[in-house]
Every structure is written in structure tokens, then in C-alpha cells.
Protein backbone atom coordinates (compact mmCIF):
# COMPACT_ATOMS: atom_id res chain seq x y z
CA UNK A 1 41.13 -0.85 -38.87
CA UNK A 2 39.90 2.49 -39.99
CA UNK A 3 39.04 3.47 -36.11
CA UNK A 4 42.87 2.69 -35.38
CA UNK A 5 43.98 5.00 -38.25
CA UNK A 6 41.85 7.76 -36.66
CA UNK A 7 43.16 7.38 -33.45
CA UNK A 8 47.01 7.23 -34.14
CA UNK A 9 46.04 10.59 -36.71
CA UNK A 10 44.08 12.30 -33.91
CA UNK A 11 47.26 11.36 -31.26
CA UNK A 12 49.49 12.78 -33.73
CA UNK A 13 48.09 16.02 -34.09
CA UNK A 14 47.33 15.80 -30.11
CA UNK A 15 51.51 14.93 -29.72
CA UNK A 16 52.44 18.09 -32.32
CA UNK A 17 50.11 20.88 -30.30
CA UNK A 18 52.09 19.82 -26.78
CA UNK A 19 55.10 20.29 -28.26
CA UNK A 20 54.38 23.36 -30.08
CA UNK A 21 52.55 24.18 -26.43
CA UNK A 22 56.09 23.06 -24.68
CA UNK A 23 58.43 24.72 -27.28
CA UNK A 24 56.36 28.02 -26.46
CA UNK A 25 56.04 28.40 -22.54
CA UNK A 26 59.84 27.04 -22.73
């Protein structure tokens, strides 16, 4: 349970960084 809590945390902050990357070059 704990290693799913990491992951959907660690795809979070993966998700927030492309669209800060996207909102940027755009």
C-alpha cells in the first residue's frame, strides 16, 4: 500500500513539472 502512495505522489509531481514544462515553451 505504501509503494502505491509513493508512486501516485512521485506521478504527481512528475504530471505538475510537464505542465509547468508545457505552460513555459507554450
Amino acid at each position: 500500500m505504501i509503494a502505491i502512495g509513493v508512486i501516485a505522489l512521485f506521478l504527481a509531481v512528475v504530471m505538475g513539472l510537464n505542465l509547468t514544462e508545457f505552460g513555459r515553451v507554450d
